[in-house]
C-alpha atoms as a PDB file:
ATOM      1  CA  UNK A   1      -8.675 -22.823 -72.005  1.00  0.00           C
ATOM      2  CA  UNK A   2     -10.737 -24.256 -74.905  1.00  0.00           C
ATOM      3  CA  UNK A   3     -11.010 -21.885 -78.208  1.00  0.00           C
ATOM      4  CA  UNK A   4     -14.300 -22.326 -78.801  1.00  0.00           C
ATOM      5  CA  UNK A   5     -17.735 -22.991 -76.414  1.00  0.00           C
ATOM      6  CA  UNK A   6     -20.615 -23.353 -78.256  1.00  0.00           C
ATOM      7  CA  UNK A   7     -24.607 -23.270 -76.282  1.00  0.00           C
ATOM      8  CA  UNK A   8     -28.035 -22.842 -76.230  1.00  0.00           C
ATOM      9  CA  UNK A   9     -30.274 -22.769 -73.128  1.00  0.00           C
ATOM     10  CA  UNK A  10     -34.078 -24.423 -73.127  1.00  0.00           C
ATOM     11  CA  UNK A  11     -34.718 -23.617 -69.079  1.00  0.00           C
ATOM     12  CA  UNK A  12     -38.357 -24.758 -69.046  1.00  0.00           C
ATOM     13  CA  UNK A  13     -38.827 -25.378 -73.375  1.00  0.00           C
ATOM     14  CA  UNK A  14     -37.009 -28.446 -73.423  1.00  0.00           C
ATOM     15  CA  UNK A  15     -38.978 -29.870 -76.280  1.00  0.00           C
ATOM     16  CA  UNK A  16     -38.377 -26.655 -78.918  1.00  0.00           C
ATOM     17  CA  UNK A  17     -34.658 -27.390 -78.758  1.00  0.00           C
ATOM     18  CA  UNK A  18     -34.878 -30.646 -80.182  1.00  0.00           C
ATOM     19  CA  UNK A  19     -35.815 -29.800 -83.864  1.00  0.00           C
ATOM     20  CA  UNK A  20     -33.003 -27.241 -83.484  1.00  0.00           C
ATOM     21  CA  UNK A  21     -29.876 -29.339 -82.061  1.00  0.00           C
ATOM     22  CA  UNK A  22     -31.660 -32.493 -84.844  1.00  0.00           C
ATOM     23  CA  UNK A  23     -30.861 -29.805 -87.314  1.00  0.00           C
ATOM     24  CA  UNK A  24     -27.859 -28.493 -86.154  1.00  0.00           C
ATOM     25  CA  UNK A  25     -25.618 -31.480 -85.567  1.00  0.00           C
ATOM     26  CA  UNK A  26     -27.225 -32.813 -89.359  1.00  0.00           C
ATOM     27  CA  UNK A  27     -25.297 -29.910 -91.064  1.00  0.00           C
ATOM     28  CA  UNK A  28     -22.405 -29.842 -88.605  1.00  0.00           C
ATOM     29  CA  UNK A  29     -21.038 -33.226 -88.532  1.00  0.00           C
ATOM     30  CA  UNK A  30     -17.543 -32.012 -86.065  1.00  0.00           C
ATOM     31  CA  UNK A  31     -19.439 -29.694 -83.743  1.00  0.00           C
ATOM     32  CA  UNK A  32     -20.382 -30.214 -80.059  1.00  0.00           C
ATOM     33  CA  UNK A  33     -22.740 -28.267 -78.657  1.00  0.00           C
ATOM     34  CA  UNK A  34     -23.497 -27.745 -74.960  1.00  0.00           C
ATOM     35  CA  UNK A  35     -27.047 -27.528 -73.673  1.00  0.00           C
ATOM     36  CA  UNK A  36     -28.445 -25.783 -70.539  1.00  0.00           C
ATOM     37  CA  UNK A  37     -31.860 -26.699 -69.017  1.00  0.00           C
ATOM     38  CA  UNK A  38     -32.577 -27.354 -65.324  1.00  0.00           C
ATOM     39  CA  UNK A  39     -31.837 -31.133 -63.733  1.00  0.00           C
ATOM     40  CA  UNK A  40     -34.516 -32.015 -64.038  1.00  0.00           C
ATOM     41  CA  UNK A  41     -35.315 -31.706 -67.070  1.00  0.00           C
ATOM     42  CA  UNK A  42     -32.755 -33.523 -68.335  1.00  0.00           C
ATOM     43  CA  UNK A  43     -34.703 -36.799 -68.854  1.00  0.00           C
ATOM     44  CA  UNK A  44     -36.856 -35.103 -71.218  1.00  0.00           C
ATOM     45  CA  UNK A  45     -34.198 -35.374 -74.134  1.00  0.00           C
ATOM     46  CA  UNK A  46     -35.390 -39.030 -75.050  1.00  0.00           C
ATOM     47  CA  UNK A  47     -32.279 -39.760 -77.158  1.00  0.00           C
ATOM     48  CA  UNK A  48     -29.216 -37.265 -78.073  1.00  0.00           C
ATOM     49  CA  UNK A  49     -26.433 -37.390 -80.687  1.00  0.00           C
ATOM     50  CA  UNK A  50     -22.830 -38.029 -78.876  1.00  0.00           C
ATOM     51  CA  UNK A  51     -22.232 -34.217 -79.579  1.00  0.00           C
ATOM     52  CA  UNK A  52     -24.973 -32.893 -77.362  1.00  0.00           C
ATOM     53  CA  UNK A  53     -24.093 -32.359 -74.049  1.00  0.00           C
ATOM     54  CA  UNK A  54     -26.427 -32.184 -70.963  1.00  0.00           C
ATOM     55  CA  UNK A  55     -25.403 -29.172 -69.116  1.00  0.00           C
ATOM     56  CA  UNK A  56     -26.571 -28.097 -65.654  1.00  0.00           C
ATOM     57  CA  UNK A  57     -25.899 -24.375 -63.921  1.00  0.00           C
ATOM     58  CA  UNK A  58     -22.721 -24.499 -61.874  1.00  0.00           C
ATOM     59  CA  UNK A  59     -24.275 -23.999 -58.284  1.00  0.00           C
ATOM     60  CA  UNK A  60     -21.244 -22.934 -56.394  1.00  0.00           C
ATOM     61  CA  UNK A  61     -21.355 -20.499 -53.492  1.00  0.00           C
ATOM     62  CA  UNK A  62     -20.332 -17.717 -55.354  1.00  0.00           C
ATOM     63  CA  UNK A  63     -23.538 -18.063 -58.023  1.00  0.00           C
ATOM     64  CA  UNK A  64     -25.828 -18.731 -55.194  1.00  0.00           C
ATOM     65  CA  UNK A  65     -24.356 -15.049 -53.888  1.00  0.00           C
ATOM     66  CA  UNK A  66     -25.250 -13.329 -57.293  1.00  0.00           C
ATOM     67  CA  UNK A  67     -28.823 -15.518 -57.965  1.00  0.00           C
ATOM     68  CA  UNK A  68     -26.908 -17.110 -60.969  1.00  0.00           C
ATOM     69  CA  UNK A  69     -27.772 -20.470 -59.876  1.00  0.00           C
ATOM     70  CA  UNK A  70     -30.652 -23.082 -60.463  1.00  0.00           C
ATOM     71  CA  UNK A  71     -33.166 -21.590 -58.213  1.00  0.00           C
ATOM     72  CA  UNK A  72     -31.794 -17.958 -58.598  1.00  0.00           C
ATOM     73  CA  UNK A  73     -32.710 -18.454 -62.524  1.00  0.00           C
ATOM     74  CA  UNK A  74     -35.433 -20.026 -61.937  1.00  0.00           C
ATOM     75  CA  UNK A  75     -36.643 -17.388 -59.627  1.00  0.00           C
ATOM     76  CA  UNK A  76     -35.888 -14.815 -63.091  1.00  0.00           C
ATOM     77  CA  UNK A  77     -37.661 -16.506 -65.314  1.00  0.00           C
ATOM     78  CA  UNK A  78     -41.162 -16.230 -63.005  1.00  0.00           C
ATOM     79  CA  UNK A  79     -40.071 -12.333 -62.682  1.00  0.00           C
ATOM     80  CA  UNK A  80     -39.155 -11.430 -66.267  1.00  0.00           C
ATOM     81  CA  UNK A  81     -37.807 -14.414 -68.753  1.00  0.00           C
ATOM     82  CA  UNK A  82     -34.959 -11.973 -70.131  1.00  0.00           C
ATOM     83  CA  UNK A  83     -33.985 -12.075 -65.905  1.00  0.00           C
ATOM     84  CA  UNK A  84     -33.288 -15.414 -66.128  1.00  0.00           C
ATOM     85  CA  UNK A  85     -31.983 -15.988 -69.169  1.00  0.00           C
ATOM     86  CA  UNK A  86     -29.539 -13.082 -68.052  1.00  0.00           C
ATOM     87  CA  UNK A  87     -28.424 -14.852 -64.778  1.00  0.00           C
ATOM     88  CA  UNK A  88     -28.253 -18.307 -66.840  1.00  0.00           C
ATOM     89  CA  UNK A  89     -25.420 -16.272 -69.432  1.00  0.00           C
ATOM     90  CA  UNK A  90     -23.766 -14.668 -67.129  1.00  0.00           C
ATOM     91  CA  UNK A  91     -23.371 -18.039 -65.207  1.00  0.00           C
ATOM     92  CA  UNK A  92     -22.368 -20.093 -68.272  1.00  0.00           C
ATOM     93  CA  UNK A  93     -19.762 -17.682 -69.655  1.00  0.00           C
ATOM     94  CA  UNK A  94     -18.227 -17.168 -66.415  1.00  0.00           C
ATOM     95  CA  UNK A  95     -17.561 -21.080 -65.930  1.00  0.00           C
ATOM     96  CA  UNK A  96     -16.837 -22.274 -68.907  1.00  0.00           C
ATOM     97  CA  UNK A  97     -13.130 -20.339 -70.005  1.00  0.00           C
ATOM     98  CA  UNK A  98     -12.479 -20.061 -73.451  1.00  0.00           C
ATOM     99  CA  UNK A  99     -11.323 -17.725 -76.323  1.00  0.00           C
ATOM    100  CA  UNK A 100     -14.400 -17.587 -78.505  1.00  0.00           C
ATOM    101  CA  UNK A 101     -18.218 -18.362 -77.659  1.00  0.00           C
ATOM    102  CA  UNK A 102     -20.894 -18.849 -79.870  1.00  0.00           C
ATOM    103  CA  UNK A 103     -24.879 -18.699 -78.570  1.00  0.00           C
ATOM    104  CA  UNK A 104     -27.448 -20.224 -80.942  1.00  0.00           C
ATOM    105  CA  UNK A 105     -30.956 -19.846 -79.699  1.00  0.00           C
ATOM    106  CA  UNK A 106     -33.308 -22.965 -79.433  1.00  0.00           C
ATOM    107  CA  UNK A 107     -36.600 -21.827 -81.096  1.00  0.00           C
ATOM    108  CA  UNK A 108     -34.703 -21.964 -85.106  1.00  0.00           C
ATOM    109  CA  UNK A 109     -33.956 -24.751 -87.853  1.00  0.00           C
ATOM    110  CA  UNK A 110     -31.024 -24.881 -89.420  1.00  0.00           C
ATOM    111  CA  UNK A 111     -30.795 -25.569 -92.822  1.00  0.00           C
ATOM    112  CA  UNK A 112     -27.510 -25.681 -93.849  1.00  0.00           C
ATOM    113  CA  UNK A 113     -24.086 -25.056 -92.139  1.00  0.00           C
ATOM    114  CA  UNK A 114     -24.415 -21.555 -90.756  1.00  0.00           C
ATOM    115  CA  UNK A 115     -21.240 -21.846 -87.940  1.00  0.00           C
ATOM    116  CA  UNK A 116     -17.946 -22.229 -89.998  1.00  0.00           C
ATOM    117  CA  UNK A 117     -18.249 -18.469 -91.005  1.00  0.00           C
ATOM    118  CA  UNK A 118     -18.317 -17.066 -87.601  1.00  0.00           C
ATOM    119  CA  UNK A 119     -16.217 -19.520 -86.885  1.00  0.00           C
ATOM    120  CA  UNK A 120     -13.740 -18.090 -89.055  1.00  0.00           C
ATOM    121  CA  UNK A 121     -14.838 -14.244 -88.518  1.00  0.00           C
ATOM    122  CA  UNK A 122     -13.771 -14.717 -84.962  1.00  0.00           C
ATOM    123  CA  UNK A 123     -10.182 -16.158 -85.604  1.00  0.00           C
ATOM    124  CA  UNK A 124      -9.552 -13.275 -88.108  1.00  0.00           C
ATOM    125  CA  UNK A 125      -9.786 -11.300 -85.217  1.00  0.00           C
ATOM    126  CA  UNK A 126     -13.759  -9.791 -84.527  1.00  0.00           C
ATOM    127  CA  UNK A 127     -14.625  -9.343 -81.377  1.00  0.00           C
ATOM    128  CA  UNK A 128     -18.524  -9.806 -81.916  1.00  0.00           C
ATOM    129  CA  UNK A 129     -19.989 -11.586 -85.376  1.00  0.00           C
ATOM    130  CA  UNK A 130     -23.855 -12.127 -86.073  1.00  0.00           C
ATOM    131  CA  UNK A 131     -26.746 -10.468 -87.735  1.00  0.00           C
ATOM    132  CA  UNK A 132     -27.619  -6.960 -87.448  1.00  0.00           C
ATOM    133  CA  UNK A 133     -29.734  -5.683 -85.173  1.00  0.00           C
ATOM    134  CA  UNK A 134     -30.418  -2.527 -86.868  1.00  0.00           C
ATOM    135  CA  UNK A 135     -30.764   1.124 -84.690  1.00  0.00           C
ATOM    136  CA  UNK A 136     -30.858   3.855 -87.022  1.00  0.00           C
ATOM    137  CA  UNK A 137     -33.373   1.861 -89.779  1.00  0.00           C
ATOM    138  CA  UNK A 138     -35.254   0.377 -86.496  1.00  0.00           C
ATOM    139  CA  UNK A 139     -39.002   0.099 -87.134  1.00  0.00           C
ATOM    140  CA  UNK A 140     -39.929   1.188 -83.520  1.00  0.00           C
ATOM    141  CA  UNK A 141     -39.560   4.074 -81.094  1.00  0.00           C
ATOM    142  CA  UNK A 142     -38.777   6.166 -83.705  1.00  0.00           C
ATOM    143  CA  UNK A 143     -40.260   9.128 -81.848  1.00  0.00           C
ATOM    144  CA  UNK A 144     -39.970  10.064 -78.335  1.00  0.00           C
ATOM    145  CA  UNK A 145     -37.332  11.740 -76.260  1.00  0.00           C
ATOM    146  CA  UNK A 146     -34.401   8.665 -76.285  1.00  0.00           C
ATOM    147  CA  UNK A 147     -35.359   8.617 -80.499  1.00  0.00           C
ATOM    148  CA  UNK A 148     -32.537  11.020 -81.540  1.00  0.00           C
ATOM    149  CA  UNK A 149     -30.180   9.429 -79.168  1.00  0.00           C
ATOM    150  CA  UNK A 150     -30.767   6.126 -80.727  1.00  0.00           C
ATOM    151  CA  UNK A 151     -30.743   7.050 -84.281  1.00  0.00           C
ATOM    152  CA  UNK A 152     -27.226   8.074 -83.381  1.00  0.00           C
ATOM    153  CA  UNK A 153     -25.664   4.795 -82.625  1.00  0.00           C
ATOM    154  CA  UNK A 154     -24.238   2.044 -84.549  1.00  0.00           C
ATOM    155  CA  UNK A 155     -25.976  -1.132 -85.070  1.00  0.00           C
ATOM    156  CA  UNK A 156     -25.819  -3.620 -82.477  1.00  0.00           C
ATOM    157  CA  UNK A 157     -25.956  -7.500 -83.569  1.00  0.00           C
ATOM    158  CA  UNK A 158     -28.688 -10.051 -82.447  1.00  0.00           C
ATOM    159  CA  UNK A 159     -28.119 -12.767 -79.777  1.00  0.00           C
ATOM    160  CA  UNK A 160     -30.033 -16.030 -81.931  1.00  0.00           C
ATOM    161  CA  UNK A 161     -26.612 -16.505 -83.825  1.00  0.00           C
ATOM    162  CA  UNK A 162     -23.620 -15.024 -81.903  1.00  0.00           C
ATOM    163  CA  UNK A 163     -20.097 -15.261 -81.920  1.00  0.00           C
ATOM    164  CA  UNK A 164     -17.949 -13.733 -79.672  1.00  0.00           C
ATOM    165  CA  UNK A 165     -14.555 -12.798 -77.685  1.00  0.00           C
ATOM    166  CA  UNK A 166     -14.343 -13.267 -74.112  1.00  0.00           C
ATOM    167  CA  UNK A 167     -12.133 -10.010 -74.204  1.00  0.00           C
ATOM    168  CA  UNK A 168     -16.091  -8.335 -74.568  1.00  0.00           C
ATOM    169  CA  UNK A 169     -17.854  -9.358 -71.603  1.00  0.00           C
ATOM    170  CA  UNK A 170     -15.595  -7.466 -69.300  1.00  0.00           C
ATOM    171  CA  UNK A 171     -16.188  -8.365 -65.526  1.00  0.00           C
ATOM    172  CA  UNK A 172     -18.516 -11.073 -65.294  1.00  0.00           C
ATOM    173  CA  UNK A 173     -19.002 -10.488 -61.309  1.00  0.00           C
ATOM    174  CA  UNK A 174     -19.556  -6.856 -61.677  1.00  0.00           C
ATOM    175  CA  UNK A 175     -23.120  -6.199 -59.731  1.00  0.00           C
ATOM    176  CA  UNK A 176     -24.163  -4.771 -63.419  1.00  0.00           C
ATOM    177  CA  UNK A 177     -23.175  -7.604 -65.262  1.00  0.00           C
ATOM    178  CA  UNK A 178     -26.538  -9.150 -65.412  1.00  0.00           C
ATOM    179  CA  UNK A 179     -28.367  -6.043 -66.268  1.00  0.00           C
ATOM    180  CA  UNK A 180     -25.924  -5.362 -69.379  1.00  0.00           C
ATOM    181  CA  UNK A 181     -26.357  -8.688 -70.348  1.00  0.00           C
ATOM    182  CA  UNK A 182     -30.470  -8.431 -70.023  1.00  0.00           C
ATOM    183  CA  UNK A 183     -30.482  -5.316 -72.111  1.00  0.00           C
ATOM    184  CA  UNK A 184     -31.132  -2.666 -69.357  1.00  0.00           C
ATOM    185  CA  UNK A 185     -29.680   0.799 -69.325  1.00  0.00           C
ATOM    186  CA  UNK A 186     -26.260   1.045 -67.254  1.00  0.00           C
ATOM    187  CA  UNK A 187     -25.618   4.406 -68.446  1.00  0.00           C
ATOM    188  CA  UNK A 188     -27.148   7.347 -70.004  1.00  0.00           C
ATOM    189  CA  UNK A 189     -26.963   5.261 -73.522  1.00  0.00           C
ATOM    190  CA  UNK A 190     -30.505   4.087 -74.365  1.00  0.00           C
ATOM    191  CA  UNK A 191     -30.368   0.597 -75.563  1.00  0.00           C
ATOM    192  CA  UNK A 192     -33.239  -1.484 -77.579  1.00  0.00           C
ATOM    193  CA  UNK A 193     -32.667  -4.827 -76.663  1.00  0.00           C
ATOM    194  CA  UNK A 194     -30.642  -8.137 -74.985  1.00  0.00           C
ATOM    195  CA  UNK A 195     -26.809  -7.958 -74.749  1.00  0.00           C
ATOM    196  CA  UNK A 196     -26.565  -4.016 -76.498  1.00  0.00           C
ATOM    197  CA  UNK A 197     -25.173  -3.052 -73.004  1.00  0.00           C
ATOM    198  CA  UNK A 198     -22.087  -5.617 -73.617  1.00  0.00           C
ATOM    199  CA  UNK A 199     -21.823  -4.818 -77.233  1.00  0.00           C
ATOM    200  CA  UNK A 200     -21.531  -1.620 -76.859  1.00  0.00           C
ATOM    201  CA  UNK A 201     -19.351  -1.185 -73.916  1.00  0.00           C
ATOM    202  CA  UNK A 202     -17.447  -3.442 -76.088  1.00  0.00           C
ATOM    203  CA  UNK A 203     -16.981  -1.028 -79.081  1.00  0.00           C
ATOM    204  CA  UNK A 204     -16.257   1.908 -76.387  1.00  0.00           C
ATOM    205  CA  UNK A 205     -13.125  -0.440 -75.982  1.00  0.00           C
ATOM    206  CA  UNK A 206     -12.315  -1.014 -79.683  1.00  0.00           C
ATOM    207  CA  UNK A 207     -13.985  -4.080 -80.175  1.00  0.00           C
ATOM    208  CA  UNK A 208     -14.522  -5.279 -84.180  1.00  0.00           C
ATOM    209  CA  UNK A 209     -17.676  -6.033 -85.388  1.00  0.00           C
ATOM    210  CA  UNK A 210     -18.476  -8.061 -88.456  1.00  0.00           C
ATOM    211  CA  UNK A 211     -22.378  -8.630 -89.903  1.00  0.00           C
ATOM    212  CA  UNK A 212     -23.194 -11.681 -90.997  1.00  0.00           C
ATOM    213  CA  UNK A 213     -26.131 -10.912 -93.265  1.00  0.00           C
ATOM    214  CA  UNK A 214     -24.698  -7.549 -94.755  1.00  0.00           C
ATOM    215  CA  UNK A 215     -21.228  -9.491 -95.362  1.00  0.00           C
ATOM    216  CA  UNK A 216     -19.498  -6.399 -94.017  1.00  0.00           C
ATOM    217  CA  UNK A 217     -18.545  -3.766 -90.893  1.00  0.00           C
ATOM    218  CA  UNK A 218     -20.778  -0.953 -92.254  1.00  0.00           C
ATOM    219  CA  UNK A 219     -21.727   0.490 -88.556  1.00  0.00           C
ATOM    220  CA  UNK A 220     -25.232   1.584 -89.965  1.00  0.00           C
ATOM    221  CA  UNK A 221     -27.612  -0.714 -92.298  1.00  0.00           C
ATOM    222  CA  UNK A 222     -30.803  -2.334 -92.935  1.00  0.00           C
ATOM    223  CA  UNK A 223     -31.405  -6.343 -92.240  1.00  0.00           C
ATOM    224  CA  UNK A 224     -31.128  -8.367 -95.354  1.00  0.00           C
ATOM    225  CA  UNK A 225     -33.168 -10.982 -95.127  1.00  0.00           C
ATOM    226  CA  UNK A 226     -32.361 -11.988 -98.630  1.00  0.00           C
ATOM    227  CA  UNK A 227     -28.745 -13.125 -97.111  1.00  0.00           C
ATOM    228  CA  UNK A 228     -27.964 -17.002 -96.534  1.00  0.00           C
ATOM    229  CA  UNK A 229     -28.181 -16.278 -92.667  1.00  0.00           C
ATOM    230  CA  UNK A 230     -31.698 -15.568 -92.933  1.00  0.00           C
ATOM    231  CA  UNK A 231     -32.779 -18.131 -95.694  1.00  0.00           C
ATOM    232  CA  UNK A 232     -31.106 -21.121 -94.510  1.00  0.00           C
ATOM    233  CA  UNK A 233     -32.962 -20.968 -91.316  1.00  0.00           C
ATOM    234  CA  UNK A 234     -36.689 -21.024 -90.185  1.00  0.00           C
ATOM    235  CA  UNK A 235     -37.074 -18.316 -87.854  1.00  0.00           C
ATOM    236  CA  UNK A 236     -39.813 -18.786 -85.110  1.00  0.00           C
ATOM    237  CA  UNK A 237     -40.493 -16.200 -82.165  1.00  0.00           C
ATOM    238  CA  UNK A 238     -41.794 -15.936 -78.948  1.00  0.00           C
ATOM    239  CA  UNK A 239     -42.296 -20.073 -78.708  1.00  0.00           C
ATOM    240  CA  UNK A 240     -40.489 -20.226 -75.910  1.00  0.00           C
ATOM    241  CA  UNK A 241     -42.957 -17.301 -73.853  1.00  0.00           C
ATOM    242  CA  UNK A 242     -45.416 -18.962 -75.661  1.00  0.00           C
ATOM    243  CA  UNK A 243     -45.127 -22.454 -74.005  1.00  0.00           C
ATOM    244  CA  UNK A 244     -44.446 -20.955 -70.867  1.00  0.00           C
ATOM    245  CA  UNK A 245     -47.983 -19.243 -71.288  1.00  0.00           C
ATOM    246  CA  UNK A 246     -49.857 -22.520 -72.162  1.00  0.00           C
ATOM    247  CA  UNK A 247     -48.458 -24.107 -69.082  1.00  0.00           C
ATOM    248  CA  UNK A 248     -48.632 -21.176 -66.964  1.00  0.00           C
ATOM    249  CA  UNK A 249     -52.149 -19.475 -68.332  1.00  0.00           C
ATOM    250  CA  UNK A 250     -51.960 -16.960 -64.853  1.00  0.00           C
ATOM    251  CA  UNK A 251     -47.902 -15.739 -66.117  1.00  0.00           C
ATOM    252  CA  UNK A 252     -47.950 -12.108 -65.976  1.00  0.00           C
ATOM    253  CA  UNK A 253     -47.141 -10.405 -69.427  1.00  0.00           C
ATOM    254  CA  UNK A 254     -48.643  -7.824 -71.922  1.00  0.00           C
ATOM    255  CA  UNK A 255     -52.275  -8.925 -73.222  1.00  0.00           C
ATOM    256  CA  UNK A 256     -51.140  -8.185 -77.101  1.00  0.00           C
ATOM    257  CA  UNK A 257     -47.495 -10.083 -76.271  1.00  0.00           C
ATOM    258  CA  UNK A 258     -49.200 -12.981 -74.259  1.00  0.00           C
ATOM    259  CA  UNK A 259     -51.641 -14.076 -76.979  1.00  0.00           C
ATOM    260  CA  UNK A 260     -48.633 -13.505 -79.826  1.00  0.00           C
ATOM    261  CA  UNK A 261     -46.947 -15.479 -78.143  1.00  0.00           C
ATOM    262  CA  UNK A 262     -49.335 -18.447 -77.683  1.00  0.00           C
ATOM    263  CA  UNK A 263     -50.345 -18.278 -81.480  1.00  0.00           C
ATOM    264  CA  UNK A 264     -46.499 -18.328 -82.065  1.00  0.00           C
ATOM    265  CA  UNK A 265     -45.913 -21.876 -80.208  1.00  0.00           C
ATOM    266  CA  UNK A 266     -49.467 -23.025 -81.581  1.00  0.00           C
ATOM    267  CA  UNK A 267     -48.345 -22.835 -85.195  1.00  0.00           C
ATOM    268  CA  UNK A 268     -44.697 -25.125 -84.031  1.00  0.00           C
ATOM    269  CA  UNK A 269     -46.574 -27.356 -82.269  1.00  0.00           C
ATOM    270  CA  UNK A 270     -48.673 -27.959 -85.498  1.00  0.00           C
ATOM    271  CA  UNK A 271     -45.779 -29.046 -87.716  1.00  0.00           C
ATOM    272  CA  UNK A 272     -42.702 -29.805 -85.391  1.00  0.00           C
ATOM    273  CA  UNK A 273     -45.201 -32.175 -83.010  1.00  0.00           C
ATOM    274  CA  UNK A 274     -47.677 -33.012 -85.304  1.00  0.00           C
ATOM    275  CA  UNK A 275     -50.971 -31.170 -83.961  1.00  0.00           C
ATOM    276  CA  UNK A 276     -51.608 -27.585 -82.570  1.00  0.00           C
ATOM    277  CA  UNK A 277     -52.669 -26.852 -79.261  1.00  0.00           C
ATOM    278  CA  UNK A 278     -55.954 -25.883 -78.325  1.00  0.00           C
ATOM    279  CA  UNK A 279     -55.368 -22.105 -79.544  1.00  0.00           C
ATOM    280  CA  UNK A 280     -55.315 -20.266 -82.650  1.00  0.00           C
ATOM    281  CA  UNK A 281     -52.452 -20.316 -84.805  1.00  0.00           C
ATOM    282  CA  UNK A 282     -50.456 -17.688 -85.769  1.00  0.00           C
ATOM    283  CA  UNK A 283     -51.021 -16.378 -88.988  1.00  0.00           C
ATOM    284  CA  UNK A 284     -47.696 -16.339 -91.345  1.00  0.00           C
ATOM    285  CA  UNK A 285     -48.225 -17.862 -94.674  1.00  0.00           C
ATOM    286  CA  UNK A 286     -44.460 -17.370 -95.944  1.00  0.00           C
ATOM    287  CA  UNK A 287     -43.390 -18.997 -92.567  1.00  0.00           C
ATOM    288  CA  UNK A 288     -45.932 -21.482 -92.594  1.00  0.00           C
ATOM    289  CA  UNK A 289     -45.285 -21.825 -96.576  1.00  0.00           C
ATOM    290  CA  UNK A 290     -41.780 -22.974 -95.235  1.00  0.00           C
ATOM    291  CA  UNK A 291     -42.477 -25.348 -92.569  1.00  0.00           C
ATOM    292  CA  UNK A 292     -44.807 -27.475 -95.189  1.00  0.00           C
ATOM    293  CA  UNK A 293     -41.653 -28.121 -97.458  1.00  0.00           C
ATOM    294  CA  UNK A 294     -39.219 -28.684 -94.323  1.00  0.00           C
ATOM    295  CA  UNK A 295     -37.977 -32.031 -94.732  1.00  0.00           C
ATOM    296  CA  UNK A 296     -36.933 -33.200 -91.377  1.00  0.00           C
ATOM    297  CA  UNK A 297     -34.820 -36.342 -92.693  1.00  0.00           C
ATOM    298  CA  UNK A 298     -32.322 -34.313 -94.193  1.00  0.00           C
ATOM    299  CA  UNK A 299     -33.251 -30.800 -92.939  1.00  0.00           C
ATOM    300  CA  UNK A 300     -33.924 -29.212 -96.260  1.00  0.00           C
ATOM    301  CA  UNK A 301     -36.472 -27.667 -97.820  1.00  0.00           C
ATOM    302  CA  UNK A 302     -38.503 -29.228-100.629  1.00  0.00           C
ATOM    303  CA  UNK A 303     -38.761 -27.990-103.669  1.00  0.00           C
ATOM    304  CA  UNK A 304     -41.930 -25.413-104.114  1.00  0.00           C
ATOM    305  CA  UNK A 305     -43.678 -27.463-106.727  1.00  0.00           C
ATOM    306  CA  UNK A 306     -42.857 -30.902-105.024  1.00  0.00           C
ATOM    307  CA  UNK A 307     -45.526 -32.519-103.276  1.00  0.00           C
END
């Protein structure tokens, strides 16, 4: 069993995980990092550092059984993209053994070494190490009849910089696995989001939590997005919806998401390819402010007052 299995999957936004896994490897000259994306999309990684590797879904009869293969994640991502995304985890985790796991999603730029930390967090002994996805400061569903029930609960950490224990995912080919893992209720525990199902089953079973951008294991906080885990990254969201919109203009989605989303992937496309698409951009000056000083030799950003 290996200690440590780092990944990222790009099933259908092959093209947003290159600035990320450029960035990556730059500030993390002894990691290897494993990346997911359908067959056939593997000839759309033009050239690769030895340290990426090409992963495909493990197709077996047994994933076929639970639609945790290709076409079975495939098949999620035209339903609902967290659907596939969930079958493509629970499919990874499952078939690659090893102590420790770390997920890094594919729509961020890294601008320093972010990894040694969890890294570290995880052989000290936490179960689960990554930024805090806050519950009781939440700035949503805050009323409502699941809103006390949720102000009651610990914070649970966000999936775009993970580290965990393979003690917390608990049985993989459990018929519910996939639904913990996509954020849907399994109990009578409202949830917000991806993965709270796991992480908190995991705590019910005296898991350790550590958060990465509150530098402590304070069950209740507020994000700091002062910390070094927020500012030595650029942050994007939605680009991956986003692209799947602008390819797929008939996807079904929410009108206020849909068009979010497609401003979202408009505004990388402007500085990570060079252009925007034929759509509006998304307005963000400070993250916008921050892709004009990216330098993407050294994956840094410029000084403010340097041209």
């Amino acid at each position: 069993m290996k200690e440590f299995f780092i990944w990222t999957e790009c099933f259908n936004c092959t093209e947003i995980a290159i600035p990320m896994l450029e960035s990556l490897v730059h500030h993390n000259p002894d990691l290897e990092i494993n990346v997911y994306c359908f067959r056939k999309e593997f000839c759309e990684f033009e050239t690769l550092d030895s340290r990426v590797k090409l992963r495909s879904l493990d197709n077996s009869i047994l994933n076929r059984t639970f639609r945790r293969d290709e076409t079975g994640v495939r098949r999620g991502y035209k339903v609902r993209s967290h659907l596939g995304t969930a079958r493509a985890w629970a499919n990874i985790i499952a078939n690659n053994h090893a102590k420790y796991y770390l997920h890094l999603d594919a729509d961020q730029i890294f601008l320093s070494n972010l990894i040694d930390e969890i890294v570290s967090k995880l052989r000290e002994g936490f179960d689960l190490v990554g930024t805090r996805r806050p519950y009781f400061h939440r700035p949503y569903r805050k009323t409502g009849k699941v809103a006390f029930a949720l102000d009651e609960m610990p914070d649970a950490v966000n999936t775009d910089l993970l580290g965990f224990s393979r003690n917390v995912m608990g049985n993989l080919w459990s018929p519910l696995a996939v639904r913990r893992i996509r954020g849907r209720r399994t109990s009578f525990r409202p949830v917000i989001d991806f993965f709270d199902p796991i992480f908190f089953r995991a705590l019910d079973r005296g898991a350790k939590v550590f958060y990465l951008d509150s530098g402590d294991t304070a069950p209740r906080g507020e994000t700091n997005f002062e910390s070094v885990y927020y500012q030595s990254r650029i942050l994007f969201a939605a680009v991956g919806s986003g692209m799947h919109f602008w390819r797929n203009p008939d996807a079904i989605s929410s009108p206020g998401y849909k068009e979010f989303a497609l401003q979202s992937y408009s505004l990388w496309h402007k500085y990570m390819k060079g252009s925007p698409i034929g759509h509006p951009t998304l307005e963000a000056p400070e993250l916008e402010g921050r892709l004009k000083r990216l330098n993407r030799r050294e994956w840094k950003l410029k000084p403010a007052d340097e041209p």
